[in-house]
C-alpha atoms as a PDB file:
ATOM      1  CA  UNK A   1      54.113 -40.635  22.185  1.00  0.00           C
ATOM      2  CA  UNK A   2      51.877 -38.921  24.673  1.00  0.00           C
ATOM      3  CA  UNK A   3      51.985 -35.339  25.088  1.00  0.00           C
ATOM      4  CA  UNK A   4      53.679 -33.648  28.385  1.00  0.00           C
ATOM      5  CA  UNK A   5      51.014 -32.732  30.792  1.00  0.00           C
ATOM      6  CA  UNK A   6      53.000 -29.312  31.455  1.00  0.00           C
ATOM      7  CA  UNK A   7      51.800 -26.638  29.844  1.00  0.00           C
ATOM      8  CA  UNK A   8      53.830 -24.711  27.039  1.00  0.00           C
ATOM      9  CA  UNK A   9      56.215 -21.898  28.121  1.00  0.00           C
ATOM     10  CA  UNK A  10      55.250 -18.629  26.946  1.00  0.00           C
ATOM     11  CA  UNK A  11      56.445 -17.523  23.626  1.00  0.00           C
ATOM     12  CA  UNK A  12      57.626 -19.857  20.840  1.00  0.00           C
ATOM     13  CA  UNK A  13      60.696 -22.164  20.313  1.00  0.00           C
ATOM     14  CA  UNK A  14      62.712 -21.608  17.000  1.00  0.00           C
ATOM     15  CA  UNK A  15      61.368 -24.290  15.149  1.00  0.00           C
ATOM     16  CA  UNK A  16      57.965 -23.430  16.145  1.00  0.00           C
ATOM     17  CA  UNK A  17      58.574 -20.078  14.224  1.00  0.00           C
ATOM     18  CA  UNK A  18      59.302 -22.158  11.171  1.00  0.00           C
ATOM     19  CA  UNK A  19      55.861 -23.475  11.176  1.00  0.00           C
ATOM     20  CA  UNK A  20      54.929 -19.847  11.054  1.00  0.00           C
ATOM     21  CA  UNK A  21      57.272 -18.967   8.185  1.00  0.00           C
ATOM     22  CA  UNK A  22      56.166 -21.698   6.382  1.00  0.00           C
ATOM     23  CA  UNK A  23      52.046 -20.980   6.881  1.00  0.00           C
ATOM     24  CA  UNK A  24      52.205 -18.951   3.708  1.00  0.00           C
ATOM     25  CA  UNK A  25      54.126 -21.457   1.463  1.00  0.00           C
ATOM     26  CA  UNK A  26      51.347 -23.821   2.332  1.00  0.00           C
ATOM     27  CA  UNK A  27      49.133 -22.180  -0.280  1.00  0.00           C
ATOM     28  CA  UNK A  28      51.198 -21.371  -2.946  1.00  0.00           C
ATOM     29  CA  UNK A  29      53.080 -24.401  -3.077  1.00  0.00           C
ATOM     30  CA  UNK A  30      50.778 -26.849  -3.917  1.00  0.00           C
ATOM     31  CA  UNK A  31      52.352 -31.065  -3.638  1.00  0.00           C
ATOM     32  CA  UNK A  32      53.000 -32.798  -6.677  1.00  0.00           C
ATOM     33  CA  UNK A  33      52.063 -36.181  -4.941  1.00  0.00           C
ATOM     34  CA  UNK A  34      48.939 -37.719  -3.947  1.00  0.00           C
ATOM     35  CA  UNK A  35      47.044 -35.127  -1.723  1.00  0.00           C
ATOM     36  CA  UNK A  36      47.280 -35.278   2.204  1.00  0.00           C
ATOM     37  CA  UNK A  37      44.140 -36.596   3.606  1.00  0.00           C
ATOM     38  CA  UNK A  38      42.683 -37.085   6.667  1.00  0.00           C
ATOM     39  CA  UNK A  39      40.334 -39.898   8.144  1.00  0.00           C
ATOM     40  CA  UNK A  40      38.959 -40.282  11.456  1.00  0.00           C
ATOM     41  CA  UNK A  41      38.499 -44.008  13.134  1.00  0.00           C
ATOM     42  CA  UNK A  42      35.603 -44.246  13.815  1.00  0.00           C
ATOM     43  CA  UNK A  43      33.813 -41.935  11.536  1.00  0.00           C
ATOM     44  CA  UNK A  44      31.379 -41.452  13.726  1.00  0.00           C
ATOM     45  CA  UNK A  45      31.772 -41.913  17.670  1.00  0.00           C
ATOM     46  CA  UNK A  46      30.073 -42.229  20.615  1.00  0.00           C
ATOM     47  CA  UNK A  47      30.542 -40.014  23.346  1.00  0.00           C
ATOM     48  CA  UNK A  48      32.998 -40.836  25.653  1.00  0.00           C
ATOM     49  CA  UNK A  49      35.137 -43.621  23.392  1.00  0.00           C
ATOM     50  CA  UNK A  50      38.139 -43.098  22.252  1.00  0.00           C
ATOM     51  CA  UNK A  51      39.298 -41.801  18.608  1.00  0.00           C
ATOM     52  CA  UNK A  52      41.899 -41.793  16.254  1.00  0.00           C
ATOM     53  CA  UNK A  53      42.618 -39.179  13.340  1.00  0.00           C
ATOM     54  CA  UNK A  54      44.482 -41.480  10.474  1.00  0.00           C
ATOM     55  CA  UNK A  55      46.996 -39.127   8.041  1.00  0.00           C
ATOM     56  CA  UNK A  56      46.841 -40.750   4.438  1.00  0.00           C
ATOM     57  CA  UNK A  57      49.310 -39.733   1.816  1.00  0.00           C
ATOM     58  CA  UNK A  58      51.898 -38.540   4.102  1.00  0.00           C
ATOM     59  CA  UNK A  59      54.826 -36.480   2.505  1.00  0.00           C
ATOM     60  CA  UNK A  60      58.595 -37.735   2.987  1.00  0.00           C
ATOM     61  CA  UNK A  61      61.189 -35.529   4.528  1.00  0.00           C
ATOM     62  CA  UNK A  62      59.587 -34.635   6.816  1.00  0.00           C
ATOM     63  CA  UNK A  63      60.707 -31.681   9.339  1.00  0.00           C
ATOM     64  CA  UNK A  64      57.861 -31.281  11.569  1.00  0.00           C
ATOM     65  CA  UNK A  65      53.857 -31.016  11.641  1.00  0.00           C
ATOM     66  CA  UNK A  66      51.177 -29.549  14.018  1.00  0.00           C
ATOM     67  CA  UNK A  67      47.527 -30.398  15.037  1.00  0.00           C
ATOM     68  CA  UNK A  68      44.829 -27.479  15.223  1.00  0.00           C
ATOM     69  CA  UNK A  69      41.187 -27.274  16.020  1.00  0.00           C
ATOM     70  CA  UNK A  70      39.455 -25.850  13.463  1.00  0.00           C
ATOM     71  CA  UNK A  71      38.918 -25.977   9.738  1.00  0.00           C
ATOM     72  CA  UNK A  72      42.450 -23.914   9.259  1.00  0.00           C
ATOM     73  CA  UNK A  73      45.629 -23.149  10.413  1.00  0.00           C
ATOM     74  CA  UNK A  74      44.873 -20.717  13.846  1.00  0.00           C
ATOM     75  CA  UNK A  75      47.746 -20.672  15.894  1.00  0.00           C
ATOM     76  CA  UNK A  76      45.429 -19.825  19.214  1.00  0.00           C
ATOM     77  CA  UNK A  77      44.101 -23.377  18.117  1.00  0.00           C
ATOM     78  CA  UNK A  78      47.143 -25.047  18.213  1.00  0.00           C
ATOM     79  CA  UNK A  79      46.724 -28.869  19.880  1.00  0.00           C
ATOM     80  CA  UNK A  80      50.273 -29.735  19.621  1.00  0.00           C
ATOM     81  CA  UNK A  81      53.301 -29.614  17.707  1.00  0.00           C
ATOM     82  CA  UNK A  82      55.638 -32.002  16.640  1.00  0.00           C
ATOM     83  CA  UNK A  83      59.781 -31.817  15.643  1.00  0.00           C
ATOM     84  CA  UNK A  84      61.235 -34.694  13.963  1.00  0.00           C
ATOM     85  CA  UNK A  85      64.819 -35.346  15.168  1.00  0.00           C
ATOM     86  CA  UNK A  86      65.581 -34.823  17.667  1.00  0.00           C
ATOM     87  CA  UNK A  87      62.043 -35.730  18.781  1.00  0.00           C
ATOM     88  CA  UNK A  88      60.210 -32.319  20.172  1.00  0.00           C
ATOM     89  CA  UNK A  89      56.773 -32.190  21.304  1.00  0.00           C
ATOM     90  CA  UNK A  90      55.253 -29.062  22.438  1.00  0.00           C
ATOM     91  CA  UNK A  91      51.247 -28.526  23.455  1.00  0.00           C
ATOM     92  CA  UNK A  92      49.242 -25.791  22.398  1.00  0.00           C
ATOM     93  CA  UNK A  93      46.237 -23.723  24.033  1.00  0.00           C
ATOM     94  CA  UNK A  94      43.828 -25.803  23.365  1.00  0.00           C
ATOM     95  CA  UNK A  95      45.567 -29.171  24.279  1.00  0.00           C
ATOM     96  CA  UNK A  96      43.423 -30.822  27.001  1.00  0.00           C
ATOM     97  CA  UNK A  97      45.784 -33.722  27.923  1.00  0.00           C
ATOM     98  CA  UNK A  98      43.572 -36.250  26.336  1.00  0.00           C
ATOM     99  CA  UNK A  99      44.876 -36.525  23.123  1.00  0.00           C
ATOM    100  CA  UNK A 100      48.680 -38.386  22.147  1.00  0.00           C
ATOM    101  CA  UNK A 101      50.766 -37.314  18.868  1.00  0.00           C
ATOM    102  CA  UNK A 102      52.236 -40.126  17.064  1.00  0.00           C
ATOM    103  CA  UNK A 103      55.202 -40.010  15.001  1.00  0.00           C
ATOM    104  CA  UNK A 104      53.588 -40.667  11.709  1.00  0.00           C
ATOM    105  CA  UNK A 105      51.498 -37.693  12.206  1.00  0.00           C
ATOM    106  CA  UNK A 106      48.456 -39.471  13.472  1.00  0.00           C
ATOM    107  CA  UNK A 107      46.306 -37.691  16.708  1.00  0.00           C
ATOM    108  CA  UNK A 108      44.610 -39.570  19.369  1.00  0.00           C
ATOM    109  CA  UNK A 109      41.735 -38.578  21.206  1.00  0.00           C
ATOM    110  CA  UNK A 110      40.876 -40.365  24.624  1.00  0.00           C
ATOM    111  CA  UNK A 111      36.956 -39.936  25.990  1.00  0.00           C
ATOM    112  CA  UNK A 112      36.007 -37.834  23.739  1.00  0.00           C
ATOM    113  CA  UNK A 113      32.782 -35.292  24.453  1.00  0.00           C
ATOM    114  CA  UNK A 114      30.104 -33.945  22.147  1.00  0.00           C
ATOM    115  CA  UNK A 115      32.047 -30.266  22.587  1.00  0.00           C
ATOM    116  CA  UNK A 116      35.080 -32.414  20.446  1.00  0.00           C
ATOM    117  CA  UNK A 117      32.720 -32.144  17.608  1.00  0.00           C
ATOM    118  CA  UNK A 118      34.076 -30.636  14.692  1.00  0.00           C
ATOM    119  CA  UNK A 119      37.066 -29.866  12.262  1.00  0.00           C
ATOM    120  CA  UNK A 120      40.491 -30.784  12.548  1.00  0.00           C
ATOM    121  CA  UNK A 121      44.056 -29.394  10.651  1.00  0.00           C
ATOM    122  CA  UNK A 122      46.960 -30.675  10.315  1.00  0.00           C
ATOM    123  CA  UNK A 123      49.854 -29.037   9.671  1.00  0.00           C
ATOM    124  CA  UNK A 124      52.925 -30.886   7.644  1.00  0.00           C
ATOM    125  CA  UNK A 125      56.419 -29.039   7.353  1.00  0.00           C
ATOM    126  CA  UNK A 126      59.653 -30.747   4.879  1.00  0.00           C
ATOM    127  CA  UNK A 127      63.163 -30.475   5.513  1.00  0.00           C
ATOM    128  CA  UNK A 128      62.946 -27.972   2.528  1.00  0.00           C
ATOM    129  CA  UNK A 129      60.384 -25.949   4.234  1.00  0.00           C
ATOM    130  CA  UNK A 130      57.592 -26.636   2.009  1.00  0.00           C
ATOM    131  CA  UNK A 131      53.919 -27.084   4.067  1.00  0.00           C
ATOM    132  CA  UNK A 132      51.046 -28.942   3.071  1.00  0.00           C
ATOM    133  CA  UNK A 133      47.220 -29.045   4.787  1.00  0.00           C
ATOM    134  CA  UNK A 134      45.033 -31.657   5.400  1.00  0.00           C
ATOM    135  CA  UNK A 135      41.410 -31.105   7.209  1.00  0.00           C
ATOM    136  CA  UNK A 136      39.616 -34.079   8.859  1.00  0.00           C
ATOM    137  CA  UNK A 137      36.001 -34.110  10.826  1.00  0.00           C
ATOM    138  CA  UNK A 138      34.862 -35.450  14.218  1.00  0.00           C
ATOM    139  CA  UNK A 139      31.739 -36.535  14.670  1.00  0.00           C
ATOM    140  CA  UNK A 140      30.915 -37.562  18.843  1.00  0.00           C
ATOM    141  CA  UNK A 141      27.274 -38.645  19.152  1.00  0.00           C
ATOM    142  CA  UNK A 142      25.150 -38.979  22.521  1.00  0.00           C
ATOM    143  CA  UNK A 143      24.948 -43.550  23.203  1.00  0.00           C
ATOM    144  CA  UNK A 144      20.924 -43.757  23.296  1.00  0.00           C
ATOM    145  CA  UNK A 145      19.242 -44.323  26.556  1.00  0.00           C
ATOM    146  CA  UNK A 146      17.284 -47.856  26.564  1.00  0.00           C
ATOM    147  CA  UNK A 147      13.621 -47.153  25.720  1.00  0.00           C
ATOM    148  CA  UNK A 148      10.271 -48.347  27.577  1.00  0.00           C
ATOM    149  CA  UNK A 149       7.308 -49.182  25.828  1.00  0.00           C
ATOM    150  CA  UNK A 150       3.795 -47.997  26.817  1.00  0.00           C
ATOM    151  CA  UNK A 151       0.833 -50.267  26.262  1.00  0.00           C
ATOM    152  CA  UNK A 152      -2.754 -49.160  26.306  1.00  0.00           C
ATOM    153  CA  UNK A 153      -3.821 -52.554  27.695  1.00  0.00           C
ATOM    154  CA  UNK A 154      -2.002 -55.570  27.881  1.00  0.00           C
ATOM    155  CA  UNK A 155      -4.862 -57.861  28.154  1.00  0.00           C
ATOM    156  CA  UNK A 156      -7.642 -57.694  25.304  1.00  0.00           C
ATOM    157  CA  UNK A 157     -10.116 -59.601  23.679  1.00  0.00           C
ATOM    158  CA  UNK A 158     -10.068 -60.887  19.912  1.00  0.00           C
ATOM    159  CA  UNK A 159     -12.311 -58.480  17.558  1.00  0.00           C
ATOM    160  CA  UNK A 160     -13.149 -56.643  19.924  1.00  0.00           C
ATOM    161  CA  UNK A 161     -10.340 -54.093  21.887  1.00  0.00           C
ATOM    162  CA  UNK A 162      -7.531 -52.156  19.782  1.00  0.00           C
ATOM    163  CA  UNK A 163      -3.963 -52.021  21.417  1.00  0.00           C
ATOM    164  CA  UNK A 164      -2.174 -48.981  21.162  1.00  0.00           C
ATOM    165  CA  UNK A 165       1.951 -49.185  21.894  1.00  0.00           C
ATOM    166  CA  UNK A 166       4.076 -46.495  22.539  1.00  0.00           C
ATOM    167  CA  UNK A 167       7.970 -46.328  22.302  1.00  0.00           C
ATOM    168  CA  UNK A 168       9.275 -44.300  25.179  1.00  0.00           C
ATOM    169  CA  UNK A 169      12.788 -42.235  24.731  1.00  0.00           C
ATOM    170  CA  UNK A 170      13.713 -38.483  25.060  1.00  0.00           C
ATOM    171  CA  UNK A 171      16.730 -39.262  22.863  1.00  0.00           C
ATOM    172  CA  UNK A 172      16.694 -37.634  19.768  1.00  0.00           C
ATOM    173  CA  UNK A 173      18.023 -38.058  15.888  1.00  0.00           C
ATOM    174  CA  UNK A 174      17.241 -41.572  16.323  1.00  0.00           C
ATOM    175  CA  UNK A 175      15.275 -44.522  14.687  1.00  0.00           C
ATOM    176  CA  UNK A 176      12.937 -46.533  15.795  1.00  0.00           C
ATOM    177  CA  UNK A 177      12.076 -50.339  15.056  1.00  0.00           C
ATOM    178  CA  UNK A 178       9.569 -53.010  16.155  1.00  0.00           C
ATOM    179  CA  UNK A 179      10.226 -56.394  17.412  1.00  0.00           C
ATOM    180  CA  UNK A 180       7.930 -59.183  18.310  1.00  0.00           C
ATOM    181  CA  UNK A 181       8.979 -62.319  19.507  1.00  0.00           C
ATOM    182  CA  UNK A 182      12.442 -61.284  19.240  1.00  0.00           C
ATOM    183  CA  UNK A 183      12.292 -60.833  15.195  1.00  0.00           C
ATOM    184  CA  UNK A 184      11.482 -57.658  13.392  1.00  0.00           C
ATOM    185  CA  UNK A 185       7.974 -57.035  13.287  1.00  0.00           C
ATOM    186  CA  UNK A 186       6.323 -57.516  10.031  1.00  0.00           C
ATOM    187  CA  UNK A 187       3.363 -55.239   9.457  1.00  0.00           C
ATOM    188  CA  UNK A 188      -0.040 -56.417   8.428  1.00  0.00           C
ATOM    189  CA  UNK A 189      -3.270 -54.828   6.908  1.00  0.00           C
ATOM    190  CA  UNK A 190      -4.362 -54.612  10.557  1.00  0.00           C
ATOM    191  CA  UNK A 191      -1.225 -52.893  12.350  1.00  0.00           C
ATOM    192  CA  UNK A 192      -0.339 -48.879  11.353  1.00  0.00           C
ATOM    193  CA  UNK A 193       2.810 -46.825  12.476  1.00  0.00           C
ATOM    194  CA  UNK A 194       2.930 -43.562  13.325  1.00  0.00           C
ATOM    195  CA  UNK A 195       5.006 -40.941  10.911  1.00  0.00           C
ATOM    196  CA  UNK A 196       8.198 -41.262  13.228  1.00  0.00           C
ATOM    197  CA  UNK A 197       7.595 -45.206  14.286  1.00  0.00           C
ATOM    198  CA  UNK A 198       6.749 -44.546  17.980  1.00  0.00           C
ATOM    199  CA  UNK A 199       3.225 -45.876  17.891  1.00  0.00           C
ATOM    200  CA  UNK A 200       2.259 -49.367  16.699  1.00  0.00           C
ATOM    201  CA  UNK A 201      -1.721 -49.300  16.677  1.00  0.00           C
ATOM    202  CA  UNK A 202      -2.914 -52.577  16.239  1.00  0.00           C
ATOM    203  CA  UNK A 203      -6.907 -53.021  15.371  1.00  0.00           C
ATOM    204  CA  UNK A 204      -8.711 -54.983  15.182  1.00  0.00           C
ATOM    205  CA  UNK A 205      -6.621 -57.136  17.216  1.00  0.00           C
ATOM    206  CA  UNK A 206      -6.167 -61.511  17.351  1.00  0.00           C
ATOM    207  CA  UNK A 207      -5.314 -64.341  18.605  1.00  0.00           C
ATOM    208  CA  UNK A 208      -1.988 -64.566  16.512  1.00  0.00           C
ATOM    209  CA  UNK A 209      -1.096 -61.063  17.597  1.00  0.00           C
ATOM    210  CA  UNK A 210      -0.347 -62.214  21.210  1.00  0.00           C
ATOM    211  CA  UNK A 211       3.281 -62.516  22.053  1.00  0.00           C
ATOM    212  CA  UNK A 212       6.218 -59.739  23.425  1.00  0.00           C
ATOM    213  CA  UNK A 213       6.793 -56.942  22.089  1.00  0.00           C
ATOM    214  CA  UNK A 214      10.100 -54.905  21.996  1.00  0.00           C
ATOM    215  CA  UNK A 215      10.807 -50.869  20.298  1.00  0.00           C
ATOM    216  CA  UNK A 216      14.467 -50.742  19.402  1.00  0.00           C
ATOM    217  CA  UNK A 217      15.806 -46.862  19.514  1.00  0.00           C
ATOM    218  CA  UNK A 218      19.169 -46.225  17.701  1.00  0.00           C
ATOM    219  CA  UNK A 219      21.621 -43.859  16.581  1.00  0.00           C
ATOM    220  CA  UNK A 220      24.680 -43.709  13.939  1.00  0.00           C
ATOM    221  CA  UNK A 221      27.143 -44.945  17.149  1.00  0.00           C
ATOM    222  CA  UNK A 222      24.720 -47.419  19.351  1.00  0.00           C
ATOM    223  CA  UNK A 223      21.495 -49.130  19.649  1.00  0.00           C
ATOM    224  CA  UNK A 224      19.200 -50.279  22.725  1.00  0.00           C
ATOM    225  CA  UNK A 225      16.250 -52.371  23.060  1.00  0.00           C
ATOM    226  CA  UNK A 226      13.161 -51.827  25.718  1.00  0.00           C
ATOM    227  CA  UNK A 227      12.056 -55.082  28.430  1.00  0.00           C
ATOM    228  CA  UNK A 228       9.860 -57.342  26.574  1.00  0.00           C
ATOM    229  CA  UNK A 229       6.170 -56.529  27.007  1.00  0.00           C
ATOM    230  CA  UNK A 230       3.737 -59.586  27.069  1.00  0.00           C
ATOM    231  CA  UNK A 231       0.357 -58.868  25.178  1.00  0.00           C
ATOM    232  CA  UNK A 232      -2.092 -61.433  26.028  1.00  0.00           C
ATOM    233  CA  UNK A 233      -5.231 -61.900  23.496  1.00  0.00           C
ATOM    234  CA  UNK A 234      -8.625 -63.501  24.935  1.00  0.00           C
ATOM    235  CA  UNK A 235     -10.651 -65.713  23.156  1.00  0.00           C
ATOM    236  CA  UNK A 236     -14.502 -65.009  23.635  1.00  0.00           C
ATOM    237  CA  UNK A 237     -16.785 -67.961  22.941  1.00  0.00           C
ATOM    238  CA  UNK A 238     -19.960 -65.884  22.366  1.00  0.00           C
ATOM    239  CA  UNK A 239     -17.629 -64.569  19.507  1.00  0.00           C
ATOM    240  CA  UNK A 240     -17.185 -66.013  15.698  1.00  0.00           C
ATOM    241  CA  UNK A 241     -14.550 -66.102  13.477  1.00  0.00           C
ATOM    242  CA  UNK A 242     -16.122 -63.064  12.058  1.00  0.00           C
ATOM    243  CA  UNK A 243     -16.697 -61.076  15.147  1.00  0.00           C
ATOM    244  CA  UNK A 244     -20.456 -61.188  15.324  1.00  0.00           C
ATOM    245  CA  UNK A 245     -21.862 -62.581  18.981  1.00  0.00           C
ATOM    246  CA  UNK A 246     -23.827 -65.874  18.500  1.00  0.00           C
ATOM    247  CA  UNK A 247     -27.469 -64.124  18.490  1.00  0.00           C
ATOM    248  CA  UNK A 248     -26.441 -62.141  15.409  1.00  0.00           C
ATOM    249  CA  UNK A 249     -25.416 -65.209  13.619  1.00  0.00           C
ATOM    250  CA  UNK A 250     -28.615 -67.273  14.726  1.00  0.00           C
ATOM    251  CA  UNK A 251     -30.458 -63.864  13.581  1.00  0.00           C
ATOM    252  CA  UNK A 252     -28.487 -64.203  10.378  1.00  0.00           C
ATOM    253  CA  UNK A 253     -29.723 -68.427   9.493  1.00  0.00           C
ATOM    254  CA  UNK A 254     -32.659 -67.597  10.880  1.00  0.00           C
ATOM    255  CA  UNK A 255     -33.472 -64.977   8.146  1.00  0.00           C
ATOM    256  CA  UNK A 256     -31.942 -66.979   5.872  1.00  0.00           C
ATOM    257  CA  UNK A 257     -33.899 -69.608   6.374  1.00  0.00           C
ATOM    258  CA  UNK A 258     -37.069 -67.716   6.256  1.00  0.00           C
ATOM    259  CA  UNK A 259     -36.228 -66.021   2.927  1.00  0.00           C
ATOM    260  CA  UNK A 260     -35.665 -69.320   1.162  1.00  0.00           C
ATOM    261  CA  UNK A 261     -39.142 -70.808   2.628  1.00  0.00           C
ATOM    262  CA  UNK A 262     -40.466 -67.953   0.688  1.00  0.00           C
ATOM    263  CA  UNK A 263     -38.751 -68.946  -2.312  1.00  0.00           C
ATOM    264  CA  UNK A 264     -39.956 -72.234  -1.898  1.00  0.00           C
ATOM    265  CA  UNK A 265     -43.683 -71.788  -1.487  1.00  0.00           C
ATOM    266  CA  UNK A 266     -43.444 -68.813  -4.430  1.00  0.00           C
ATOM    267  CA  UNK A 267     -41.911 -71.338  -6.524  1.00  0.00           C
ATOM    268  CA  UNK A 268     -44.608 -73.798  -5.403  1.00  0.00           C
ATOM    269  CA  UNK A 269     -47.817 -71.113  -6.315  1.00  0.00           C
ATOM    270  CA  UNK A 270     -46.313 -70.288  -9.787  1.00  0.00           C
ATOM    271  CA  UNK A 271     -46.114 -74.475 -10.661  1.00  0.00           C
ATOM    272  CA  UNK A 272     -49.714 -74.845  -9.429  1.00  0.00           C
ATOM    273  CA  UNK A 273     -50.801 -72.112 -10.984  1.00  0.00           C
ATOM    274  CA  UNK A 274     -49.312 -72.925 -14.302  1.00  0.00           C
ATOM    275  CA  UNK A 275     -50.234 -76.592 -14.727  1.00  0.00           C
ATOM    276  CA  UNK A 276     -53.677 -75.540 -13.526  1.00  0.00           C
ATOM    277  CA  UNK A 277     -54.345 -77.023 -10.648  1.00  0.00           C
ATOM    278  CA  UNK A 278     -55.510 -73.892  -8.270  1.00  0.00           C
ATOM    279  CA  UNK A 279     -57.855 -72.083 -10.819  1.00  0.00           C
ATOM    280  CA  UNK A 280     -60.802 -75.423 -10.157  1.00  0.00           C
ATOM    281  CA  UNK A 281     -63.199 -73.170 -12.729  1.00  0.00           C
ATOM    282  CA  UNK A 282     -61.304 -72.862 -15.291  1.00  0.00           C
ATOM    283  CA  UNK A 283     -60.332 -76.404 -15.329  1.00  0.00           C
ATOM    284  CA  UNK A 284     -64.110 -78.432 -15.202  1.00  0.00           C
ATOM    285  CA  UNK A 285     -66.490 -75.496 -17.171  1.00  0.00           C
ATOM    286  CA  UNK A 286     -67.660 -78.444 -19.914  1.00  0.00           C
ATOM    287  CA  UNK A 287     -68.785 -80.722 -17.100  1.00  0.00           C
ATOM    288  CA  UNK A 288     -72.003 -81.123 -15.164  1.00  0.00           C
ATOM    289  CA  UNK A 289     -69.839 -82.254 -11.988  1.00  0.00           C
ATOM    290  CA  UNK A 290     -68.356 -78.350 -12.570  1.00  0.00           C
ATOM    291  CA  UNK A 291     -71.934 -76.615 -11.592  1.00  0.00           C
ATOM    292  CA  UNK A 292     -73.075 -74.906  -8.422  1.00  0.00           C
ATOM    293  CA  UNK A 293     -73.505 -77.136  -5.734  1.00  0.00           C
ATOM    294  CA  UNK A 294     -77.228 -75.933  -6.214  1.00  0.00           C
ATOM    295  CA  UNK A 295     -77.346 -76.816  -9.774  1.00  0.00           C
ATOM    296  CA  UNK A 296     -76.274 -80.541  -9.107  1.00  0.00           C
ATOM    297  CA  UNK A 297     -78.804 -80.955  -6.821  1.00  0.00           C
ATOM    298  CA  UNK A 298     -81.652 -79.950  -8.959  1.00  0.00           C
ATOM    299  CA  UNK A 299     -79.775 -82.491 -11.285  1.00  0.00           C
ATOM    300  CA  UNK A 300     -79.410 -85.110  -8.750  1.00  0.00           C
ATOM    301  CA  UNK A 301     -83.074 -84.867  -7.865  1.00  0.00           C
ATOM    302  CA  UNK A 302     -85.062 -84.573 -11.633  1.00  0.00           C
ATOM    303  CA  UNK A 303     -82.754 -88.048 -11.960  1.00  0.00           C
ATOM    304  CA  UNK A 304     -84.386 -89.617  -8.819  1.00  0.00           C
ATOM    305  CA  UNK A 305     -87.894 -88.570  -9.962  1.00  0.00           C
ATOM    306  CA  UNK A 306     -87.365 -90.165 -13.537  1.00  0.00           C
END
């Protein structure tokens, strides 16, 4: 049952004095059942939905109860009160006309605000005037504002350009996750994130990196993704697999190829040298044909005069 949208006369009815009598027999008369509890649906809310306060463990015989703001029984805090039979409902100072009493003790709040934020009591009576005190907590959080992503380019060339992206949002408590091609990015050696998640650096960037990107900010009550961003990743031919331009690689064989000519022909002067083919001295010093060019002509010519 909703609450009356009057306000409360001045000055309390006689049953709301019982609630006062019985304040003190709250605390000295502690149940011998299962504890009174209290559990808000949802725990955790966003602003401006709706909320219900759940009452577990409720006693029987019951006389009346109240609702209070606040972590205790504060009769200037008084929401609203309640009389069983006949049916009685009164509102208190702080009732804003957005909340509705039920009969089984349960409060609900309409559009709640971020100012809703905080403890609630409620107050149980018996028909043998015997109180009990449950406590229960709101929690009303801000829905997160859909983020933007910043890109330092969004057209680069493989090996060769970085890319630096930036999640955009001025909410705050929130987390922050990647997406690429619409499933959660999964990092590689080349990709780093910054300490909170904002910043996705990505060097040194590919071909297989090119795609849309998303940032996905969230809270404990909603969640909101940025417009895809398109990175596009250019291939350039003067470029290898490995990133070198194609006058470093032709540098590369080309001193290759030069140090394994000198191999060769080293090779080639240690063989000769061993099988003795390059010293011609040492190799015909028993023979006449071995002399001085000199020396076989002087032979050559005592053989002519003979």
């Amino acid at each position: 049952m909703e609450l009356p949208t009057a306000p409360a006369g001045k000055g309390c009815v006689p049953w709301q004095g019982l609630l006062l009598a019985v304040l003190l027999s709250t605390f000295w008369n502690p149940p011998t059942t299962a504890q009174l509890t209290i559990e808000s649906m949802p725990t955790n809310v966003a602003e401006g939905k709706d909320v219900i306060f759940l009452v577990r463990n409720l006693p029987g015989n019951l006389a009346a109860y109240g609702w209070y703001k606040g972590d205790k029984v504060d009769h200037h805090q008084q929401i609203a009160s309640y009389k069983i039979g006949p049916v009685e409902i009164t509102p208190g100072p702080v009732y804003s006309g957005r909340e509705t009493i039920y009969s089984n003790g349960s409060l609900l709040f309409r559009n709640v605000t971020q100012e809703d934020t905080g403890y609630y009591t409620l107050q149980v009576i018996n028909t043998s005037y015997q109180g009990e005190v449950g406590t229960g907590q709101l929690r009303v959080y801000q829905p997160v504002a859909q983020p933007s992503i910043q890109a330092s380019n969004t057209t680069v060339t493989e090996h060769q350009d970085p890319v630096v992206l930036t999640c955009l949002t001025n909410d705050t408590g929130i987390s922050i996750q990647w997406f690429f091609n619409n499933q959660s990015l999964q990092l590689t050696e080349r990709m780093k994130l910054s300490q909170d998640n904002s910043t996705l650096t990505i060097d040194p960037i590919r071909r297989e990196d090119a795609g849309d990107y998303q940032c996905e900010v969230s809270n404990l009550v909603s969640a909101s993704k940025s417009d895809l961003l398109r990175l596009d990743v250019k291939y350039d031919p003067t470029l290898g697999s490995s990133g070198l331009s194609a006058g470093a690689i032709g540098g590369i064989v080309i001193g290759v190829l030069a140090g394994v000519a000198l191999i060769a022909a080293l090779v080639y002067f240690l063989y000769i040298r061993k099988t003795g083919g390059y010293d011609g001295l040492s190799s015909c010093s028993n023979g006449p044909k071995c002399a001085h060019p000199a020396n076989r002509e002087g032979v050559n010519t005592g053989r002519n005069q003979g």
